[in-house]
Protein backbone atom coordinates (compact mmCIF):
# COMPACT_ATOMS: atom_id res chain seq x y z
CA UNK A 1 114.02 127.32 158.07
CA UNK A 2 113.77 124.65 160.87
CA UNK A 3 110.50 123.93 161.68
CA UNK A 4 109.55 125.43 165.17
CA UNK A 5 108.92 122.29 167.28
CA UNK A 6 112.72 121.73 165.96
CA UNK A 7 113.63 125.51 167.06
CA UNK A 8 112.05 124.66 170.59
CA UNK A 9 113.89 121.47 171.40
CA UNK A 10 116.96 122.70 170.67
CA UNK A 11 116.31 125.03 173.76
CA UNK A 12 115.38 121.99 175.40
CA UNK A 13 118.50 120.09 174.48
CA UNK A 14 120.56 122.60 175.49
CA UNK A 15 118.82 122.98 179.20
CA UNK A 16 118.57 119.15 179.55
CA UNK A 17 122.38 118.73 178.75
CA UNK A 18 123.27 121.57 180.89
CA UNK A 19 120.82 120.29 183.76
CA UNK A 20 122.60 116.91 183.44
CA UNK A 21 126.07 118.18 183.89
CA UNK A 22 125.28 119.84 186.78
CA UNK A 23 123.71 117.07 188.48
CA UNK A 24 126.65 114.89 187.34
CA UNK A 25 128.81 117.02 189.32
CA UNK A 26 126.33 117.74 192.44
CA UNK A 27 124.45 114.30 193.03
CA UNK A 28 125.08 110.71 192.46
CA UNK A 29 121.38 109.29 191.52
CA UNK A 30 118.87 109.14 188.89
CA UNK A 31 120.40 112.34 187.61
CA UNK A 32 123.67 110.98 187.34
CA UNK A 33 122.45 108.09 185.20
CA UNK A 34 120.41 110.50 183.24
CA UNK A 35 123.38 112.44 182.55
CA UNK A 36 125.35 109.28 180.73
CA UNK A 37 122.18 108.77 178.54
CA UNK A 38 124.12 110.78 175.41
CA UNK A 39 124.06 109.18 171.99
CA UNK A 40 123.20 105.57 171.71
CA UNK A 41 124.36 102.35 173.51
CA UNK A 42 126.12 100.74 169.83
CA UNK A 43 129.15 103.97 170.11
CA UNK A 44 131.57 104.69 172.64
CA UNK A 45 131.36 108.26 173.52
CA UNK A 46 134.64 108.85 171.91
CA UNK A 47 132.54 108.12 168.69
CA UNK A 48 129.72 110.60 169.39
CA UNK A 49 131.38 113.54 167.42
CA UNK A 50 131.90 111.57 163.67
CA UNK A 51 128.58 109.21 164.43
CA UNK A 52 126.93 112.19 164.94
CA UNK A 53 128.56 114.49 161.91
CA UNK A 54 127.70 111.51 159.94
CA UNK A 55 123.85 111.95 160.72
CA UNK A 56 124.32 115.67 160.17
CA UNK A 57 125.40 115.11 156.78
CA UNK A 58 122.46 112.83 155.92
CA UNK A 59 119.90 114.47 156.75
CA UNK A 60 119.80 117.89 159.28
CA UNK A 61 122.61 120.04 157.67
CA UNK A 62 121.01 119.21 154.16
CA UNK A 63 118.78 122.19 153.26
CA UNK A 64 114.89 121.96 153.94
CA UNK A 65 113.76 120.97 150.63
CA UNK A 66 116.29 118.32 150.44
CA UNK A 67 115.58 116.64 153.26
CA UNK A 68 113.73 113.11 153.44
CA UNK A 69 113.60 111.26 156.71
CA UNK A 70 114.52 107.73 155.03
CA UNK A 71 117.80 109.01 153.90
CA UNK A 72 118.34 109.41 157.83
CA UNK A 73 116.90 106.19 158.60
CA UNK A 74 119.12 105.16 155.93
CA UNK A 75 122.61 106.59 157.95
CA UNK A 76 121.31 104.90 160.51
CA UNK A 77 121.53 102.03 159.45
CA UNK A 78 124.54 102.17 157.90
CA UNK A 79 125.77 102.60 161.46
CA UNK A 80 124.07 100.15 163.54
CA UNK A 81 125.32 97.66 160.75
CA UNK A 82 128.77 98.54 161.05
CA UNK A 83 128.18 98.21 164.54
CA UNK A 84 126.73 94.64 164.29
CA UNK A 85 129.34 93.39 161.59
CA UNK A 86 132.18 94.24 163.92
CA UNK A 87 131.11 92.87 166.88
CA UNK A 88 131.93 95.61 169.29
CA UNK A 89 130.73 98.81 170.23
CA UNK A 90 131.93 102.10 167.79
CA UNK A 91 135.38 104.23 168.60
CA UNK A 92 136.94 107.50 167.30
CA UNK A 93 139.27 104.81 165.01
CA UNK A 94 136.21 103.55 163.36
CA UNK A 95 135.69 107.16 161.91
CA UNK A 96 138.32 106.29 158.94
CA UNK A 97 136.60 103.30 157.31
CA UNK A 98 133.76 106.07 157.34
CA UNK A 99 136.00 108.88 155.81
CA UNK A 100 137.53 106.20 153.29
CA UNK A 101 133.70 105.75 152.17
CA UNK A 102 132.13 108.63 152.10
CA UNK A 103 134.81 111.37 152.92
CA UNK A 104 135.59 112.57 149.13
CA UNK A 105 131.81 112.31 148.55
CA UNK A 106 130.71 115.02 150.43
CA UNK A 107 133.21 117.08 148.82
CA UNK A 108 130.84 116.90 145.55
CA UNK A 109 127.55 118.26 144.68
CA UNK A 110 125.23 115.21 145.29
CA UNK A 111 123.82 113.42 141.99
CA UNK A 112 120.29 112.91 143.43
CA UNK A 113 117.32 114.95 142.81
CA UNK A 114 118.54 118.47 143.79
CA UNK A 115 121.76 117.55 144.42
CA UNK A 116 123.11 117.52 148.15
CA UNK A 117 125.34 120.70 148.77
CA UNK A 118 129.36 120.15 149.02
CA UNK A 119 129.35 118.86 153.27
CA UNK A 120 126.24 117.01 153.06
CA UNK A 121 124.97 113.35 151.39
CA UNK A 122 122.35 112.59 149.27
CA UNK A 123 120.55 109.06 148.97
CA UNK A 124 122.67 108.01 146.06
CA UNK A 125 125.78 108.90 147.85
CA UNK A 126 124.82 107.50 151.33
CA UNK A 127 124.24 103.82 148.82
CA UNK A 128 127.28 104.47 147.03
CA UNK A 129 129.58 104.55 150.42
CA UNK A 130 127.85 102.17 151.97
CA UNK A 131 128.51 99.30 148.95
CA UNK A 132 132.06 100.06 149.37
CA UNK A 133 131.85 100.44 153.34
CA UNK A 134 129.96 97.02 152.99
CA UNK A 135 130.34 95.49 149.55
CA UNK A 136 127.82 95.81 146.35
CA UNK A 137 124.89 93.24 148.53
CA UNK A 138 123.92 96.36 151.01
CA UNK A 139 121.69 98.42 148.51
CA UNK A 140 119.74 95.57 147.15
CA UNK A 141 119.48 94.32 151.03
CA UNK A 142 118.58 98.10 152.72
CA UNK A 143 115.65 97.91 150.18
CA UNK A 144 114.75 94.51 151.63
CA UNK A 145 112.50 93.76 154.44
CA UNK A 146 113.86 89.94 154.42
CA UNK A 147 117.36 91.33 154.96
CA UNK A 148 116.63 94.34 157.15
CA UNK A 149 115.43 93.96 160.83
CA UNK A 150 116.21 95.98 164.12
CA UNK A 151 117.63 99.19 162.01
CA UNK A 152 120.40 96.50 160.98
CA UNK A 153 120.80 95.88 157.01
CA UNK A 154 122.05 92.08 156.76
CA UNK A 155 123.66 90.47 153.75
CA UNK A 156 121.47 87.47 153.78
CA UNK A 157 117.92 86.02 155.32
CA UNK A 158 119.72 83.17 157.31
CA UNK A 159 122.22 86.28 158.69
CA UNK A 160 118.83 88.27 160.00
CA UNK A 161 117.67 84.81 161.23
CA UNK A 162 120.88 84.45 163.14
CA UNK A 163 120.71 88.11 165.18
CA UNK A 164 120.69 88.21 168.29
CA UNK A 165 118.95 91.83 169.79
CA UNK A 166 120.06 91.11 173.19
CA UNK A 167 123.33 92.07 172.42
CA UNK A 168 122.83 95.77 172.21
CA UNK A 169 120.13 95.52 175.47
CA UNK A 170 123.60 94.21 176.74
CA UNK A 171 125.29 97.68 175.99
CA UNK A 172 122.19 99.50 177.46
CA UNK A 173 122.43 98.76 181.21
CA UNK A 174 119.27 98.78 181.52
CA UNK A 175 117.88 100.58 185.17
CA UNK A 176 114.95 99.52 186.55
CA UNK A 177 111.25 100.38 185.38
CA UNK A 178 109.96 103.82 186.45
CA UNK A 179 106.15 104.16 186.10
CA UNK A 180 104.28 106.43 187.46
CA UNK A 181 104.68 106.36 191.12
CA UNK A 182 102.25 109.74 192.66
CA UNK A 183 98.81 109.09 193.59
CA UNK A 184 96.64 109.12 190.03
CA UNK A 185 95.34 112.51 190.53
CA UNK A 186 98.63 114.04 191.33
CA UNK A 187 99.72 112.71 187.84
CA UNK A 188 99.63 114.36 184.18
CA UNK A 189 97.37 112.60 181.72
CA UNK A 190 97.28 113.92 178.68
CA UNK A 191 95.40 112.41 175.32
CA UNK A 192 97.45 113.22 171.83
CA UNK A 193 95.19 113.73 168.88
CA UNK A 194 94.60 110.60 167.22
CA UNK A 195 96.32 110.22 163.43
CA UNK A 196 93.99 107.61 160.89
CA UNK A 197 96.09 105.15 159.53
CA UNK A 198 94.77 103.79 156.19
CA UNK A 199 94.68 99.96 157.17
CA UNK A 200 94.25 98.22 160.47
CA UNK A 201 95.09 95.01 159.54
CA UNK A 202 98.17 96.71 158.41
CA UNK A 203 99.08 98.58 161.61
CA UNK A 204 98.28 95.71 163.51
CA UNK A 205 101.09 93.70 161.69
CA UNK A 206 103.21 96.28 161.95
CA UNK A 207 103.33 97.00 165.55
CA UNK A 208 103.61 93.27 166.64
CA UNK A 209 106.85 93.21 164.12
CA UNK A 210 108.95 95.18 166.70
CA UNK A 211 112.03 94.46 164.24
CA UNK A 212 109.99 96.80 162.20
CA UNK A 213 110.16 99.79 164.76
CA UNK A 214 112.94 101.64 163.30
CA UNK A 215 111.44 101.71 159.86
CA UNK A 216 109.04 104.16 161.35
CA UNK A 217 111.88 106.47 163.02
CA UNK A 218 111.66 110.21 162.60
CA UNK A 219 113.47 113.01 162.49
CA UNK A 220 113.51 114.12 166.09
CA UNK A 221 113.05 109.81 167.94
CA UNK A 222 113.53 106.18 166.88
CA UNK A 223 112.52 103.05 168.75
CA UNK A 224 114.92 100.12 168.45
CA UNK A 225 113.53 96.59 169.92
CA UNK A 226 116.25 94.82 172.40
CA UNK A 227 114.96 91.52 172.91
CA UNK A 228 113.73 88.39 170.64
CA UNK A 229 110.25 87.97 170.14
CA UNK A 230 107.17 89.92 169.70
CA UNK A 231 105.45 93.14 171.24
CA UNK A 232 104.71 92.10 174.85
CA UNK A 233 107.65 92.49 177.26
CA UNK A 234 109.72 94.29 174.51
CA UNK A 235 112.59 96.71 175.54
CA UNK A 236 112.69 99.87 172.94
CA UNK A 237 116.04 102.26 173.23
CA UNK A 238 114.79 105.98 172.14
CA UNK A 239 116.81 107.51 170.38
CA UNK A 240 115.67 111.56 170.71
CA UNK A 241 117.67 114.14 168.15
CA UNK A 242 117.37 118.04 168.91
CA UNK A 243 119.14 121.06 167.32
CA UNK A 244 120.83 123.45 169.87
CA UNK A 245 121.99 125.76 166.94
CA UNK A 246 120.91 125.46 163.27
CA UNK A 247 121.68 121.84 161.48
CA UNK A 248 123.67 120.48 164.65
CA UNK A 249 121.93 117.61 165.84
CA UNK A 250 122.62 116.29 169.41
CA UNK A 251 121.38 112.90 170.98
CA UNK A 252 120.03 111.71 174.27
CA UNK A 253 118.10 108.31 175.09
CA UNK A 254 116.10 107.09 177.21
CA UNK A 255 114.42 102.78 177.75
CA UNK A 256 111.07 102.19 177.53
CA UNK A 257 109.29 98.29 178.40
CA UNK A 258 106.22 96.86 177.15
CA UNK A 259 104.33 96.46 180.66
CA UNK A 260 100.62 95.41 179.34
CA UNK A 261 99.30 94.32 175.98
CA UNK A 262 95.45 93.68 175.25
CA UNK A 263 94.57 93.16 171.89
CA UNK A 264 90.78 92.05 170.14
CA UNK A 265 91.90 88.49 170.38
CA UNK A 266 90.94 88.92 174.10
CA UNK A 267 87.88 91.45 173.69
CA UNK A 268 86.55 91.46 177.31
CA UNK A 269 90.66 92.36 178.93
CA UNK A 270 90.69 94.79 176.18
CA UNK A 271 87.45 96.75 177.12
CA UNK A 272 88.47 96.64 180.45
CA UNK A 273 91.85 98.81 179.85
CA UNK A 274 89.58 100.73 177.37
CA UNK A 275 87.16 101.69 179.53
CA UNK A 276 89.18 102.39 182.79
CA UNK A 277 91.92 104.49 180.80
CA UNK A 278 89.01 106.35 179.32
CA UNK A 279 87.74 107.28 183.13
CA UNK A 280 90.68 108.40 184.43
CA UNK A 281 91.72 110.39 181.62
CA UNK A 282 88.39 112.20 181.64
CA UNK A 283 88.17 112.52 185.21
CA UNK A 284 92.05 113.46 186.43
CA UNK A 285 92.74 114.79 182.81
CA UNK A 286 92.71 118.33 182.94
CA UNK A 287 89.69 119.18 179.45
CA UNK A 288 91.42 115.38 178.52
CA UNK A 289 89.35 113.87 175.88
CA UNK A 290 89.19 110.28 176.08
CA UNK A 291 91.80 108.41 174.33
CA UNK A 292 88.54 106.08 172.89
CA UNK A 293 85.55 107.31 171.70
CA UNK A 294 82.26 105.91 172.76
CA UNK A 295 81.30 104.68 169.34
CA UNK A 296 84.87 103.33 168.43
CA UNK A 297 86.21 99.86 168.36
CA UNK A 298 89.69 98.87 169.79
CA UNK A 299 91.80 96.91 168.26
CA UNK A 300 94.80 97.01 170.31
CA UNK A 301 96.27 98.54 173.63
CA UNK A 302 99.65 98.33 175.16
CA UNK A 303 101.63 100.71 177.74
CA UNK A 304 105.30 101.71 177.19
CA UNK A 305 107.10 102.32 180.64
CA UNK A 306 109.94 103.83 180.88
CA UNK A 307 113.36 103.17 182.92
CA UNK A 308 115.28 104.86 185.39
CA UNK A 309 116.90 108.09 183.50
CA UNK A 310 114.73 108.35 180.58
CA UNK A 311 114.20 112.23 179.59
CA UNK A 312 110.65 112.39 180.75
CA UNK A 313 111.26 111.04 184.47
CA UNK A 314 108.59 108.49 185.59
CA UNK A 315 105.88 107.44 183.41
CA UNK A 316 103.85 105.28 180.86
CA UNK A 317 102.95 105.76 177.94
CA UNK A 318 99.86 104.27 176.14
CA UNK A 319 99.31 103.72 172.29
CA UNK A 320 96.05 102.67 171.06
CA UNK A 321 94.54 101.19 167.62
CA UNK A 322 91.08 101.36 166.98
CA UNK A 323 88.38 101.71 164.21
CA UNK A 324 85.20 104.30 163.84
CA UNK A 325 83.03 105.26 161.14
CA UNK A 326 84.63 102.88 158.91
CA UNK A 327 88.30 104.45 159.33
CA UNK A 328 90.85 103.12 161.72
CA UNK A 329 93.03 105.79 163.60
CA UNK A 330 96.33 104.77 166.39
CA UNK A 331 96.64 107.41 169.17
CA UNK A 332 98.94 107.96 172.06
CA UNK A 333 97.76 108.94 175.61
CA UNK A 334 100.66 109.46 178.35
CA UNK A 335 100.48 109.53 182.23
CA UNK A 336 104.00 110.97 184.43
CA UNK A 337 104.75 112.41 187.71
CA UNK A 338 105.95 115.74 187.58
CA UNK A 339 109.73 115.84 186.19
CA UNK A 340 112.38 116.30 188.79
CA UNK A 341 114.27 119.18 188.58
CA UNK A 342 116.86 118.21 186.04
CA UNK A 343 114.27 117.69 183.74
CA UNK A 344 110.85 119.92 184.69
CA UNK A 345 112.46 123.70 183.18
CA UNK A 346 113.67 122.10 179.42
CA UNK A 347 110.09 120.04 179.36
CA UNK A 348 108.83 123.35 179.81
CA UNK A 349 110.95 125.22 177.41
CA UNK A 350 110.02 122.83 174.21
CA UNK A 351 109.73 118.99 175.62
CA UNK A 352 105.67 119.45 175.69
CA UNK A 353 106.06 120.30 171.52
CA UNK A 354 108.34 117.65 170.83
CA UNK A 355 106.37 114.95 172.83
CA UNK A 356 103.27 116.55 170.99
CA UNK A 357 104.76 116.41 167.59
CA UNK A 358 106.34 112.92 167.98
CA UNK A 359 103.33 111.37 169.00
CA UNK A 360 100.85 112.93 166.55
CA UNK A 361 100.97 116.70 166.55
CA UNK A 362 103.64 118.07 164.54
CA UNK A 363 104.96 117.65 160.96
CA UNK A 364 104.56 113.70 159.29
CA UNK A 365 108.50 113.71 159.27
CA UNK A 366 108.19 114.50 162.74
CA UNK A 367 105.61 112.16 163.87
CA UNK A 368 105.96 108.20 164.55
CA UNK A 369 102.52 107.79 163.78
CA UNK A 370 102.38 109.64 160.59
CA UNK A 371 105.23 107.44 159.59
CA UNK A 372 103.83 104.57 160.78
CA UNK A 373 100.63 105.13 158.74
CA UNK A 374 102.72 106.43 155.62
CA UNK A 375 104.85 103.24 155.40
CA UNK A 376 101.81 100.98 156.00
CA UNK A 377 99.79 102.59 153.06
CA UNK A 378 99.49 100.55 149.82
CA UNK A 379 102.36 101.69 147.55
CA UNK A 380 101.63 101.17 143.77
CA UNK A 381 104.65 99.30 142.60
CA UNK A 382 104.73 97.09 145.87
CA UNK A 383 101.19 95.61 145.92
CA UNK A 384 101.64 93.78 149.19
CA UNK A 385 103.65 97.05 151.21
CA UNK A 386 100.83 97.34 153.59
CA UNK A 387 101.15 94.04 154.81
CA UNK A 388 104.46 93.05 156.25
CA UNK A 389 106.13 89.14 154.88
CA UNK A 390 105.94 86.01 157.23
CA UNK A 391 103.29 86.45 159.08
CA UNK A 392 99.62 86.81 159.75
CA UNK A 393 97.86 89.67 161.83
CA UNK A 394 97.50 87.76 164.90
CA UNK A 395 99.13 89.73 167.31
CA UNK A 396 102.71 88.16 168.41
CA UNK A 397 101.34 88.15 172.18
CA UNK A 398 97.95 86.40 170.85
CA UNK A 399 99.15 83.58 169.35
């Protein structure tokens, strides 16, 4: 059974996309652009259909049990690096060098634990097609983090050295920033419980990595970074998935920009944005808590805000790393106007759960910060997992 937040945005898909088409038709502004936010920037929209039945087969058409978010931030990947290898944006001819690689796969019962049912593709399959989509280097490299970078697998470390993200921020035509533009108390804030994350250090040097981003993607939103350099002034593209029927994914996007960054390498700036977010959310929040308790320590505090026709309208978004009672926790808290039209009756419907449930609330596969914690948690064969190559935990905007 799909899990209910997943039941609930698919009638939130369905009303956005239907909202959007009628807008497209009636109006030529922000709901226009809104409506032309389908699928991702990296595939013409004559690609959406195979790009997307590709994704299907990964991951949502695979039965419950069977399912493990990595294999779909695995197809992904396999996508945006055919994408990057080829130098151009996807089309419906690009769907054969797919078929060719994994078409007579999916006719078989998968070889993986459980085996993925004839339609569908298990890990092993998804590697197998994509050594001969790519050549034998791409399963060694996926499992790399020298070679993989910006949900892109490369063959080599002087090939990730050599990307360029600006090329897909290129493909985005990018709209201008939309924060939060109604007096503060005519706004929603909202605080999203806070998840612990097992090492702040860790978190830390994962967040200021935004290459990294996509190795945290779920299975209903990814971010992918769009420029060079670190966290602050970073572009994400959000990539949001939602079933309108059973184990039929559809896609919509939306830009978000890295507006303010305060981090405990600059304590005093940091309490500041602490302790004024904290006021207004407990003052103009409706029964908000505050996003940082009293006797907590932050660590780190940025806002995320988004661009004209992303699926929540105007708004930032907050995330927020700090430590108390000797554990460390990471915790969104949002502030938006009240959606236009287009948008206000599908938030309604589901868009509250699947905010909820990305940022926090819902199941780990779900959740960005679940993810974020579960891939920064010591593994036992890879000693040093927690703690990202290259680097220090200086945050990028720090140093």
């Amino acid at each position: 059974m799909a899990s209910t937040t997943t039941k609930r945005v698919a009638a939130a898909a369905v009303g956005v996309a239907g909202a959007g088409l009628v807008a497209k038709r009636a109006l030529g502004s922000d709901e226009v652009r809104f409506a032309r936010m389908g699928g991702n920037s990296i595939a013409a929209p004559d690609a959406a259909g195979w790009v997307t039945d590709f994704l299907n087969a990964a991951y949502y058409a695979r039965e419950p049990g069977q399912r493990d978010v990595d294999d779909l931030r695995l197809a992904f990947a396999i996508v945006t690096t055919r994408w990057q290898r080829g130098g151009r944006r996807l089309h419906a001819h690009d769907v054969l060098a797919f078929h060719r690689a994994f078409g007579r796969r999916r006719l078989h019962v998968g070889t993986g634990d459980g085996g993925a049912r004839r339609g569908t593709l298990d890990r092993d399959q998804l590697l197998a097609g994509a050594a001969n989509l790519f050549g034998d280097w791409f399963p060694e490299a996926y499992a790399d983090e020298a070679r993989r970078g910006w949900g892109v697998v490369f063959e080599s470390p002087a090939e990730k050295a050599a990307y360029v993200p600006e090329r897909r921020l290129a493909l985005a035509k990018l709209g201008e920033l939309t924060p939060a533009a109604k007096p503060p108390a005519e706004q929603v804030w909202h605080t999203y419980d806070p998840v612990e994350v097992p090492n702040a250090d860790a978190i830390v040097a994962a967040l200021t990595q935004p290459e990294t981003w996509p190795d945290y993607a779920t299975a209903i939103g990814r971010f992918t970074p769009l420029r060079s350099g670190g966290l602050a002034g970073q572009t994400f593209e959000i990539e949001v998935a939602a079933q309108p029927v059973e184990k039929a994914p559809i896609f919509t996007r939306g830009y978000v920009t890295i507006t303010r960054l305060v981090t405990h390498a600059d304590a005093d700036a940091l309490g500041a944005y602490v302790a004024e977010l904290n006021e207004k959310m407990v003052r103009l929040g409706r029964d908000e808590p505050q996003p940082v308790p009293d006797d907590a320590t932050p660590l780190v505090g940025f806002d995320l805000t988004t661009h004209a026709g992303h699926f929540m309208g105007r708004g930032n978004n907050r995330l927020l790393l700090y430590t108390q009672g000797g554990k460390a926790y990471v915790r969104a808290a949002g502030t938006w106007d009240d959606m236009p039209w287009h948008l206000d009756q599908a938030y309604k419907r589901a868009g509250a759960d699947a905010q909820a449930a990305f940022w926090g609330e819902g199941a780990p596969e779900e959740s960005l910060l679940h993810q974020l914690a579960l891939r920064t948690a010591p593994r036992p064969a890879i000693a040093a997992a927690a703690k990202p190559a290259g680097g220090d935990d200086t945050p990028e905007a720090a140093r």
